[in-house]
N, C-alpha and C. Protein backbone atom coordinates (compact mmCIF):
# COMPACT_ATOMS: atom_id res chain seq x y z
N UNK A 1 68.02 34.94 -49.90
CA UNK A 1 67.54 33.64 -49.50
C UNK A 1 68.41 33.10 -48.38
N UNK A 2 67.66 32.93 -47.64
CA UNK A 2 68.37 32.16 -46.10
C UNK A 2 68.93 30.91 -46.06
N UNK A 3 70.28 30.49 -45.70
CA UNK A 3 70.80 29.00 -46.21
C UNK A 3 70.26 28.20 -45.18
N UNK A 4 69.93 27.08 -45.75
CA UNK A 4 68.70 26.21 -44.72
C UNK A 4 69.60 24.77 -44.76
N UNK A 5 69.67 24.14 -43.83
CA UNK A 5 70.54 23.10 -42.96
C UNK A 5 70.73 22.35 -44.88
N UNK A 6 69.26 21.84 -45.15
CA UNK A 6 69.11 20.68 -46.29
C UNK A 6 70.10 21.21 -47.42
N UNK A 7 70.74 22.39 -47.72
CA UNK A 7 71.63 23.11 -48.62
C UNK A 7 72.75 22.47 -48.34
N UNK A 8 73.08 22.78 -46.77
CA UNK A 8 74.39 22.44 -46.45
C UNK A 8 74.49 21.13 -46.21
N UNK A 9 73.93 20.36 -46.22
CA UNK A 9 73.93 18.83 -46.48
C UNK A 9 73.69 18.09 -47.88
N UNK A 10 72.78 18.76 -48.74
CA UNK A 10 72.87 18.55 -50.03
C UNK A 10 74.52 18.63 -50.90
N UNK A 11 75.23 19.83 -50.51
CA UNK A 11 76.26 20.31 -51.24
C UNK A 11 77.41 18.98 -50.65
N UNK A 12 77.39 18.37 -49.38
CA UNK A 12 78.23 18.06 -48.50
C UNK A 12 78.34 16.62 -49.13
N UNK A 13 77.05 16.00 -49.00
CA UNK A 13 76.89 14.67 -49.30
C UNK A 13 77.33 14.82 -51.05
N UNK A 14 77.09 16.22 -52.16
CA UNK A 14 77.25 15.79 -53.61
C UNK A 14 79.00 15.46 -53.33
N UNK A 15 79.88 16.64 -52.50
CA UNK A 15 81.19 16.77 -52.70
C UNK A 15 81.88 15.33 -51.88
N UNK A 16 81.27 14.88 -50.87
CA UNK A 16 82.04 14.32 -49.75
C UNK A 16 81.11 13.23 -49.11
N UNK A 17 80.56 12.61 -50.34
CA UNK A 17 79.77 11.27 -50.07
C UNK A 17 79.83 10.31 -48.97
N UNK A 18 81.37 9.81 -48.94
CA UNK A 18 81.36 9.00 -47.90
C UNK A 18 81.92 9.85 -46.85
N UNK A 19 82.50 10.90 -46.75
CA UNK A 19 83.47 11.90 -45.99
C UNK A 19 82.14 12.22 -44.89
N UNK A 20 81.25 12.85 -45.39
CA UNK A 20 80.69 13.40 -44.28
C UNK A 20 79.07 12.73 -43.96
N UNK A 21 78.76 12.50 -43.00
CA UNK A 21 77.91 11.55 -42.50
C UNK A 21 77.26 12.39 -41.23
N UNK A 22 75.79 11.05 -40.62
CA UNK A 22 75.30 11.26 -39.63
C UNK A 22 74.69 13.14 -39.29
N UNK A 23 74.23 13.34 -40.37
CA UNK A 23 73.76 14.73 -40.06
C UNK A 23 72.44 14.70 -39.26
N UNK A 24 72.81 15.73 -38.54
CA UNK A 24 71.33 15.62 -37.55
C UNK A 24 71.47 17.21 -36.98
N UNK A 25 70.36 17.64 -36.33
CA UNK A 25 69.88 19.12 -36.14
C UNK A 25 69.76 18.55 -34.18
N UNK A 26 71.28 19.02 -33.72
CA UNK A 26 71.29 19.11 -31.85
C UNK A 26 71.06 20.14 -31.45
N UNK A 27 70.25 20.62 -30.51
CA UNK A 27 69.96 21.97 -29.93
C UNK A 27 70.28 23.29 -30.91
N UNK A 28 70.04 23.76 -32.21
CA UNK A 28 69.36 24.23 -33.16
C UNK A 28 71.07 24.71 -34.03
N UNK A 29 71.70 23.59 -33.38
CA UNK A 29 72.83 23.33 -34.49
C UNK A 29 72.96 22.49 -35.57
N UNK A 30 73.02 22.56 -36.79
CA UNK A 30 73.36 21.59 -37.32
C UNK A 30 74.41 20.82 -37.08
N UNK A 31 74.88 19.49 -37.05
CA UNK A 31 76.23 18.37 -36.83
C UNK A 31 76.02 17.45 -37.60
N UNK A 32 76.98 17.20 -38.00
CA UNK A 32 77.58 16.48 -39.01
C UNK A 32 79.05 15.80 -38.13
N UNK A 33 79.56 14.43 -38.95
CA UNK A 33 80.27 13.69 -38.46
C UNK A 33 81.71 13.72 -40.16
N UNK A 34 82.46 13.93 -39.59
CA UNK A 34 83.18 14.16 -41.14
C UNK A 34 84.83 12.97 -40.63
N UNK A 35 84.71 12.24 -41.54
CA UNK A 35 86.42 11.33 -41.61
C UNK A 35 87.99 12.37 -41.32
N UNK A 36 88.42 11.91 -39.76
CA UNK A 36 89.37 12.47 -39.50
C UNK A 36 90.15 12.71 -41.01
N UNK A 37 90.70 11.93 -41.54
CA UNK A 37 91.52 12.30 -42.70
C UNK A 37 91.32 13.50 -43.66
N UNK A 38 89.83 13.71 -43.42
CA UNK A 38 89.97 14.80 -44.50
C UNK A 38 88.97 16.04 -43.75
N UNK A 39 88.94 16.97 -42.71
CA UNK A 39 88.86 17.42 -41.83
C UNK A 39 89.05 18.44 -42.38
N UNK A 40 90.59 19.53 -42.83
CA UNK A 40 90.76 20.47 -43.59
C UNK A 40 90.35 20.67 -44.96
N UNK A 41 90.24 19.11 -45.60
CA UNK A 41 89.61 19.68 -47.29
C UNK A 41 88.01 20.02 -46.90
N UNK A 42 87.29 19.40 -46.02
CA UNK A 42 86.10 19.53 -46.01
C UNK A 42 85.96 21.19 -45.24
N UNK A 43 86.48 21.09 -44.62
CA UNK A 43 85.94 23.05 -43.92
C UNK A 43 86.13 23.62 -44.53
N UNK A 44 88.01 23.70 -45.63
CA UNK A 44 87.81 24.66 -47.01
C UNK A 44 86.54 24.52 -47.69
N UNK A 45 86.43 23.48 -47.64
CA UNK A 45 85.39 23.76 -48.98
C UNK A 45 84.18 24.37 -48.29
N UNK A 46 84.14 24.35 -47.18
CA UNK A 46 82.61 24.95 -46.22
C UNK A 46 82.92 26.42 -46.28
N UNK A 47 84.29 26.89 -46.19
CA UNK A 47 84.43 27.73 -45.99
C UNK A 47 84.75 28.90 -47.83
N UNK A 48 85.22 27.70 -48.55
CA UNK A 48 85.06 29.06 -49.87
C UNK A 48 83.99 28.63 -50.62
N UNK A 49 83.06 27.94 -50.43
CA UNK A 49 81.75 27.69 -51.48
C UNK A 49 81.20 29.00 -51.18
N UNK A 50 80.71 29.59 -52.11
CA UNK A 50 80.12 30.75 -52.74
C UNK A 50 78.82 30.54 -52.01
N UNK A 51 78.00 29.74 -51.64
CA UNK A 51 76.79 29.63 -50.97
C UNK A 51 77.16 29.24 -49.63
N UNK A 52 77.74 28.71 -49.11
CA UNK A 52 78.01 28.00 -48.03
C UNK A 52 78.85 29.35 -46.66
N UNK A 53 79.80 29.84 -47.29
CA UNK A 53 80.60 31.19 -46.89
C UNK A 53 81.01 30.27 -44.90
N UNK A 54 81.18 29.62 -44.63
CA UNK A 54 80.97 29.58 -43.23
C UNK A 54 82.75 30.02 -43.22
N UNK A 55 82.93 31.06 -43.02
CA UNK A 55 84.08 31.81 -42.95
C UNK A 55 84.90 31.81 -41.65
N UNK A 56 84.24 31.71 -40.43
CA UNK A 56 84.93 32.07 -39.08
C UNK A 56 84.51 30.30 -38.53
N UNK A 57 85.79 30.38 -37.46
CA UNK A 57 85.88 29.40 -36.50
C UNK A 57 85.78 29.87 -35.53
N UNK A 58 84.46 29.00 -34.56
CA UNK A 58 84.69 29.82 -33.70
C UNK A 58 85.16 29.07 -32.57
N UNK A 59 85.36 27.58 -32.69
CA UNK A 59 85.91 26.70 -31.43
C UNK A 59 86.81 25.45 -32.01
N UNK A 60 87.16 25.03 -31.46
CA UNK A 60 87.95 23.62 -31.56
C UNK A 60 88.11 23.24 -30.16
N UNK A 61 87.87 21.77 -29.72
CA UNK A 61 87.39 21.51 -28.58
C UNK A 61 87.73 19.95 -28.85
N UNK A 62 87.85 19.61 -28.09
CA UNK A 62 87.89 17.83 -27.80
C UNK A 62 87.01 17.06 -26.74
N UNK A 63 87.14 15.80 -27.21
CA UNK A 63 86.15 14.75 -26.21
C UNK A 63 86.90 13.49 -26.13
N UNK A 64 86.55 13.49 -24.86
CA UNK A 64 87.46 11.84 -24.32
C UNK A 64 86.29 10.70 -24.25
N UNK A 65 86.05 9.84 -24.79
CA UNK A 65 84.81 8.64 -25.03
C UNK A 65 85.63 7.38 -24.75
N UNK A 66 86.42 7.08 -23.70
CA UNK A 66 86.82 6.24 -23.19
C UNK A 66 86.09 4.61 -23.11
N UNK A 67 85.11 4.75 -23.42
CA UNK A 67 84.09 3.46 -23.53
C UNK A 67 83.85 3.00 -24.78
N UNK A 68 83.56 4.25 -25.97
CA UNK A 68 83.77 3.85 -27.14
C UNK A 68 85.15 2.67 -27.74
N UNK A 69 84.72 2.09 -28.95
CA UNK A 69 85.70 1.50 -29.47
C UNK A 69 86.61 1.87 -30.06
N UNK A 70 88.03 1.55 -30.09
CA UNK A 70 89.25 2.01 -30.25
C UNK A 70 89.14 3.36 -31.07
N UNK A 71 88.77 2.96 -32.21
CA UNK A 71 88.69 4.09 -33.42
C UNK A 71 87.74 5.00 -33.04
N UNK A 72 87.03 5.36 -31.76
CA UNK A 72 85.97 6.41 -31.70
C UNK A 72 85.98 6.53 -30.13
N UNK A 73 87.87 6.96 -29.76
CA UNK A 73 87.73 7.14 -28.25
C UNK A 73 87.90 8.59 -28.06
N UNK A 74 88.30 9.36 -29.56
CA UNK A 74 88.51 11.07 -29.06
C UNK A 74 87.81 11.35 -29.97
N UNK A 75 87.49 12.90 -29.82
CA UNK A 75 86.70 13.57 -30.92
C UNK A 75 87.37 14.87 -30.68
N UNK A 76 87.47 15.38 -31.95
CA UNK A 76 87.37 17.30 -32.12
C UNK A 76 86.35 17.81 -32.36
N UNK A 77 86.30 18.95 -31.97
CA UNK A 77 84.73 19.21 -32.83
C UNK A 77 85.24 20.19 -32.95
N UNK A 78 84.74 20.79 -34.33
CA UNK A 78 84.81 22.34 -34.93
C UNK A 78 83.25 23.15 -34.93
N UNK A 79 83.41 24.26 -34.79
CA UNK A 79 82.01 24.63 -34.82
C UNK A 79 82.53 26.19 -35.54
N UNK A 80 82.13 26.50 -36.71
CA UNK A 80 81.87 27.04 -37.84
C UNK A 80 81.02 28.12 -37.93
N UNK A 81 80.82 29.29 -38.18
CA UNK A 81 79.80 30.34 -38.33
C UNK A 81 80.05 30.82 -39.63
N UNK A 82 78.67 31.19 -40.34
CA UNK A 82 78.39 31.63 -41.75
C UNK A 82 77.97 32.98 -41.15
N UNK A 83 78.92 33.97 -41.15
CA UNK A 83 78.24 35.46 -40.93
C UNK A 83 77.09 36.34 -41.44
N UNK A 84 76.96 35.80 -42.94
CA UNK A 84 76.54 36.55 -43.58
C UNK A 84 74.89 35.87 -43.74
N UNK A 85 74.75 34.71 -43.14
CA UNK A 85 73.57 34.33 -42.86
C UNK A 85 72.86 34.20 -41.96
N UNK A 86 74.04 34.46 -41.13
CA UNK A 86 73.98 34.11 -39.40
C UNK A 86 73.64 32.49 -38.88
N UNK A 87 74.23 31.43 -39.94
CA UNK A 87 74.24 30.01 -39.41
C UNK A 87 75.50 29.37 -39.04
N UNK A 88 75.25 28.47 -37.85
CA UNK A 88 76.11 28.03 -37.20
C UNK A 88 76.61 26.43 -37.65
N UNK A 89 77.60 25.65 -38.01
CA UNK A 89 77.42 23.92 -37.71
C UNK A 89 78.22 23.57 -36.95
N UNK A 90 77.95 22.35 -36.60
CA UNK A 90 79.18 21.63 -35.81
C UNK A 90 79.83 20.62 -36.27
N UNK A 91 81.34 20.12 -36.44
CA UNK A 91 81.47 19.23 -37.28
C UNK A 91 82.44 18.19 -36.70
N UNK A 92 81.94 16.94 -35.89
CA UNK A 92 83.04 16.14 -34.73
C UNK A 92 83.89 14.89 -36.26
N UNK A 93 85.35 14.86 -35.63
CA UNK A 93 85.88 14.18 -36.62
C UNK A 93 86.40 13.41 -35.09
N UNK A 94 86.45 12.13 -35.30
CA UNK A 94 86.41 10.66 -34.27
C UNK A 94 87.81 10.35 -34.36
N UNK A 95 88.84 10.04 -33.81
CA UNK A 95 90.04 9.45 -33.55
C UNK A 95 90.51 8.18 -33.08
N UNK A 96 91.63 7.65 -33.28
CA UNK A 96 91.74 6.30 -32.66
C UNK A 96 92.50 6.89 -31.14
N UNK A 97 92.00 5.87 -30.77
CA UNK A 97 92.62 6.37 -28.72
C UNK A 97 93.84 6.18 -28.72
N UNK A 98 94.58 5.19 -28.82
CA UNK A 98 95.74 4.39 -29.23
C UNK A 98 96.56 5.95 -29.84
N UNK A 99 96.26 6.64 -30.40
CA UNK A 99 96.94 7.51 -31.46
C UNK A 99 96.03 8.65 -31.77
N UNK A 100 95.72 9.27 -31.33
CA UNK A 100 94.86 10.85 -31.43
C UNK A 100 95.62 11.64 -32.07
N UNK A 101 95.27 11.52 -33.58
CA UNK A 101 96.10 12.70 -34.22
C UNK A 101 95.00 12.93 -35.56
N UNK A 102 95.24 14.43 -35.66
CA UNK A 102 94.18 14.96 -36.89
C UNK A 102 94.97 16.05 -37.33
N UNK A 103 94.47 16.43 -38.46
CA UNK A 103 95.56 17.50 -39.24
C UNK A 103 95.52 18.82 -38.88
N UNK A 104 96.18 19.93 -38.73
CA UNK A 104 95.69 21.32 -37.98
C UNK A 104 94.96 22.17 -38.97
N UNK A 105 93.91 22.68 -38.69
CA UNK A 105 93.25 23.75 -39.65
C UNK A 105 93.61 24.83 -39.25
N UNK A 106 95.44 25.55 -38.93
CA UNK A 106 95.83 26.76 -39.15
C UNK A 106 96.24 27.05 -40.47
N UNK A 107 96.24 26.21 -41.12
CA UNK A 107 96.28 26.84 -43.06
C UNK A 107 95.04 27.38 -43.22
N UNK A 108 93.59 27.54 -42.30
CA UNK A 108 92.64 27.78 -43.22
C UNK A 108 92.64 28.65 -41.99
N UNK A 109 92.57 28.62 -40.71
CA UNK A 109 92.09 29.47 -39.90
C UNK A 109 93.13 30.21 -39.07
N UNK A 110 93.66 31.18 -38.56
CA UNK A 110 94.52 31.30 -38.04
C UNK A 110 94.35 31.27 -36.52
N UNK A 111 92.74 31.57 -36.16
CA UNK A 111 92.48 31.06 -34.86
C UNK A 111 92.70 30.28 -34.19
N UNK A 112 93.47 29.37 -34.88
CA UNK A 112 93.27 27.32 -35.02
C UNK A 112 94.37 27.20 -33.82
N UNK A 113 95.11 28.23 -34.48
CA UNK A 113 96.38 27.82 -33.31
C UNK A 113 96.21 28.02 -31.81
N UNK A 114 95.79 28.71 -31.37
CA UNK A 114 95.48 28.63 -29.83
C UNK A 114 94.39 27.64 -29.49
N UNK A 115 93.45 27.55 -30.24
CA UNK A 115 92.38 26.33 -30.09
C UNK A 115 92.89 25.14 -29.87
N UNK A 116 93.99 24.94 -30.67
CA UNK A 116 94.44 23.53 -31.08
C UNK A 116 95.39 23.19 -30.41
N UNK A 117 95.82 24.32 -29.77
CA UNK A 117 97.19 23.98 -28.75
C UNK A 117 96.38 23.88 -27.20
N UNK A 118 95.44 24.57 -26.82
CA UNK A 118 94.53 24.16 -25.54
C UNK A 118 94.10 22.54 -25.67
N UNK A 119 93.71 22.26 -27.01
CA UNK A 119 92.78 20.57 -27.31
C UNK A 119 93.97 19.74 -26.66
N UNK A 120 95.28 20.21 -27.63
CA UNK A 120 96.18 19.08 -27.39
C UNK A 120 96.93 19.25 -25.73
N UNK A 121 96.84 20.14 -24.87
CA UNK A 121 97.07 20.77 -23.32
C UNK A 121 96.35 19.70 -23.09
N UNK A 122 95.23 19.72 -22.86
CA UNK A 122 94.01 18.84 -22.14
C UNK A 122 93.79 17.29 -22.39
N UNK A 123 93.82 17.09 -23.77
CA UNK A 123 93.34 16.01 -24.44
C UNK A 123 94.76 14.90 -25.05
N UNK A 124 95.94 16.17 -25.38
CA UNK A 124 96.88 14.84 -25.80
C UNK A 124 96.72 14.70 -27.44
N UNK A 125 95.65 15.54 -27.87
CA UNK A 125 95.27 15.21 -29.69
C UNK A 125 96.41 16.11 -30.18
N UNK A 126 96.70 15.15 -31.13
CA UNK A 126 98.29 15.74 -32.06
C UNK A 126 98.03 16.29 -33.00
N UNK A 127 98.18 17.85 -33.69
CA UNK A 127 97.72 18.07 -34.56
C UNK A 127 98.64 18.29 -35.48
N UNK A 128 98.89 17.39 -36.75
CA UNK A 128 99.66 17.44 -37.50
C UNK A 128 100.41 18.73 -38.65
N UNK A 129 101.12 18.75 -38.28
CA UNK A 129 101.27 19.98 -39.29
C UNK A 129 101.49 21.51 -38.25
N UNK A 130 100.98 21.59 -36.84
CA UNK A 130 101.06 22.91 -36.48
C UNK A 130 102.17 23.72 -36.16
N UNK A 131 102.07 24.73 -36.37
CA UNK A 131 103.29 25.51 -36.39
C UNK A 131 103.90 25.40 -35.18
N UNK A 132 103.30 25.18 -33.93
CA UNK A 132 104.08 25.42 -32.41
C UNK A 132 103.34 24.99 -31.78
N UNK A 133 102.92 23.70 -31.55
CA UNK A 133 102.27 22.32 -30.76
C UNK A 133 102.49 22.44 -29.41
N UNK A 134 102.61 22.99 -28.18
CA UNK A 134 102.79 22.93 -27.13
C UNK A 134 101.88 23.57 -26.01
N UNK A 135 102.14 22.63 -25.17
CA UNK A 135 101.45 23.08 -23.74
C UNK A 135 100.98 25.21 -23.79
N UNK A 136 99.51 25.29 -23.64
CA UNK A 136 99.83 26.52 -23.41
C UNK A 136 99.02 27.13 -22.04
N UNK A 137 98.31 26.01 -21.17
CA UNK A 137 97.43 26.69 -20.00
C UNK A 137 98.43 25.64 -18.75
N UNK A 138 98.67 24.64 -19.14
CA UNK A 138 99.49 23.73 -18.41
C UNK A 138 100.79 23.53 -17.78
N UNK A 139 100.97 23.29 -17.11
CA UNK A 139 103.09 23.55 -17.25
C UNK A 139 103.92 22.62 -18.07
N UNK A 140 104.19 23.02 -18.90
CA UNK A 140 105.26 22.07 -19.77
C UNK A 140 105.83 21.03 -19.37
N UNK A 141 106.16 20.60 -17.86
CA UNK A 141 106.74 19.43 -17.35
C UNK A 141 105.47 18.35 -17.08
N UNK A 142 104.27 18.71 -17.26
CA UNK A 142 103.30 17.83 -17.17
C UNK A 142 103.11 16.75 -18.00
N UNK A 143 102.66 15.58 -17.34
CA UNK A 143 103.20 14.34 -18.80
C UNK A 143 101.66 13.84 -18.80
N UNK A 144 100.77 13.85 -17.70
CA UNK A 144 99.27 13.58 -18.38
C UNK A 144 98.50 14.90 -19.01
N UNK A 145 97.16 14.65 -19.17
CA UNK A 145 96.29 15.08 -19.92
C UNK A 145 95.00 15.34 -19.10
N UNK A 146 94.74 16.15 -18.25
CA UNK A 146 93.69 16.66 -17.03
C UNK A 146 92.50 16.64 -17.74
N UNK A 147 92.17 16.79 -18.86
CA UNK A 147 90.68 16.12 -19.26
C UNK A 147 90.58 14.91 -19.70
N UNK A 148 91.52 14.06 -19.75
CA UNK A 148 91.03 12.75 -20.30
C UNK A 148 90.44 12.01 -19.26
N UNK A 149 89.17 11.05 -19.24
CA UNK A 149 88.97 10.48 -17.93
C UNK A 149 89.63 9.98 -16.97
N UNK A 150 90.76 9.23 -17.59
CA UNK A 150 91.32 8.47 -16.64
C UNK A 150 92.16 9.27 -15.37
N UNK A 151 92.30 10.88 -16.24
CA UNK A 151 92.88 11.66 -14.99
C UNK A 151 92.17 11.52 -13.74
N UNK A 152 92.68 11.61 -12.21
CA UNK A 152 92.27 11.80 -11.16
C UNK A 152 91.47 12.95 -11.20
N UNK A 153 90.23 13.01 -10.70
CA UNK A 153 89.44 14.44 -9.76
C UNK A 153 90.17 15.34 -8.99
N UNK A 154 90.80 14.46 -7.94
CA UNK A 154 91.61 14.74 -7.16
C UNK A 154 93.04 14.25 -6.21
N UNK A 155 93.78 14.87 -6.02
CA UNK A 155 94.90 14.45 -5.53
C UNK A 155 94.67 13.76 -4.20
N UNK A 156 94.68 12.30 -4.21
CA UNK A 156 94.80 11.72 -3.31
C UNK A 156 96.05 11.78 -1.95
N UNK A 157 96.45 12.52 -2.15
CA UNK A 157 97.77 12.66 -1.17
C UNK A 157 97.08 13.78 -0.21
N UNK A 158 95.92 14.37 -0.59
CA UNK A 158 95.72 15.81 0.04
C UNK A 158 95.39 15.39 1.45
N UNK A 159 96.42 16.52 2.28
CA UNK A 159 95.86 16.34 3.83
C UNK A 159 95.22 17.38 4.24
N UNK A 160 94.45 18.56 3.50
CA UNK A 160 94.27 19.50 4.06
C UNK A 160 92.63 19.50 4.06
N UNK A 161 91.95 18.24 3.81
CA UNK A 161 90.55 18.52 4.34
C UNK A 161 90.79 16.90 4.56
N UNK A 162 89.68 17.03 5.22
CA UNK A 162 88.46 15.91 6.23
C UNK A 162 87.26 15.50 5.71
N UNK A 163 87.09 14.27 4.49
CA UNK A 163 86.15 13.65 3.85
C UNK A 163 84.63 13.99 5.12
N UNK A 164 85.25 13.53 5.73
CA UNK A 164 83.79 13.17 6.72
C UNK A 164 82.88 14.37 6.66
N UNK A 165 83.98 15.94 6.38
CA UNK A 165 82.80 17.04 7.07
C UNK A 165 82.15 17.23 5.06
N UNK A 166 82.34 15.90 4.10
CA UNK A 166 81.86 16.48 2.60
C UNK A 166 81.29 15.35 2.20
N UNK A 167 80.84 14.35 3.52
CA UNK A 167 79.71 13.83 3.08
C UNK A 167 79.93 12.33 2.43
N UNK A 168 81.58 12.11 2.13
CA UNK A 168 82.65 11.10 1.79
C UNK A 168 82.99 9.52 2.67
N UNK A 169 82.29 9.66 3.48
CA UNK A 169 82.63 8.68 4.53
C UNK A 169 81.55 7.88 4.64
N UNK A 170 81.61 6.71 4.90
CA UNK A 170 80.18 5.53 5.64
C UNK A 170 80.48 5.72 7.09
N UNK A 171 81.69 5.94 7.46
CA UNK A 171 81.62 5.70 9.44
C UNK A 171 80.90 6.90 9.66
N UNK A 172 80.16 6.11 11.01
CA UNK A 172 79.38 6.70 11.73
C UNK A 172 80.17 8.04 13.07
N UNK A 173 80.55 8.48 13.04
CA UNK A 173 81.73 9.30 13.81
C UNK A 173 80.82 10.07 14.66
């Protein structure tokens, strides 16, 4: 028998009532919205329920929502594969901006650690608990965060091109 989204939301909502929320079917993923705080009890349990099996991780990823309100300016998202059924979910846990920190799922995954050390490279999200938290695509002396919006596009100091020939300019030249 093929595990069908309403399973994995039935089991979710009996275990994790108020924990996990907002389920909806995005481009033929299931997503779900789960309370930063409990982030690792909920994927264990996705991951050793006897029906559920979603065994592999296959991403950890972040989002900068700079417009949102305080408590819903970052997101992680995990995205999960059940091998043995071949189903996928996605599962975003929301952060306060002020303080981006969520717990690390390298106790459950060991993948977690390079995932989680790129999120926090880019994004600045602290993941509590990880074994070796640091810069790993970035240079270590870097003190912002190149995906968060507020980073620059580009280096305004640059003298080595000419706006005008990219379309950048109102004068008429």
């Amino acid at each position: 028998m093929a595990l069908e989204t309403s399973d994995i939301q039935n089991k979710l909502v009996a275990n994790f009532e108020l924990i996990a929320t907002n389920f909806e079917q995005v481009h033929d993923i299931f997503t779900f919205e789960v309370d930063s705080k409990s982030n690792v009890e909920v994927m264990k349990f996705l991951r050793d329920d006897k029906t559920l099996r979603f065994n592999f991780l296959t991403d950890v990823c972040g989002i900068h929502y700079p417009d949102n309100e305080i408590d819903r300016q970052f997101a992680v998202v995990y995205h999960m594969h059940n091998w043995m059924d071949n189903v996928r979910i996605r599962i975003k846990c929301f952060l306060n901006g002020e303080n981006p920190e969520i717990e690390t799922a390298t106790s459950l995954f060991l993948g977690a650690n390079w995932q989680e050390r790129e999120t926090y490279d880019f994004f600045g999200i602290i993941f509590k608990g990880h074994p070796q938290l640091k810069r790993i695509l970035n240079m270590d002396e870097m003190t912002s965060f190149p995906m968060r919006k507020e980073f620059p596009l580009e280096d305004g100091g640059r003298t080595d091109k000419d706006d005008r020939f990219f379309g950048r300019t109102t004068d008429n030249c």
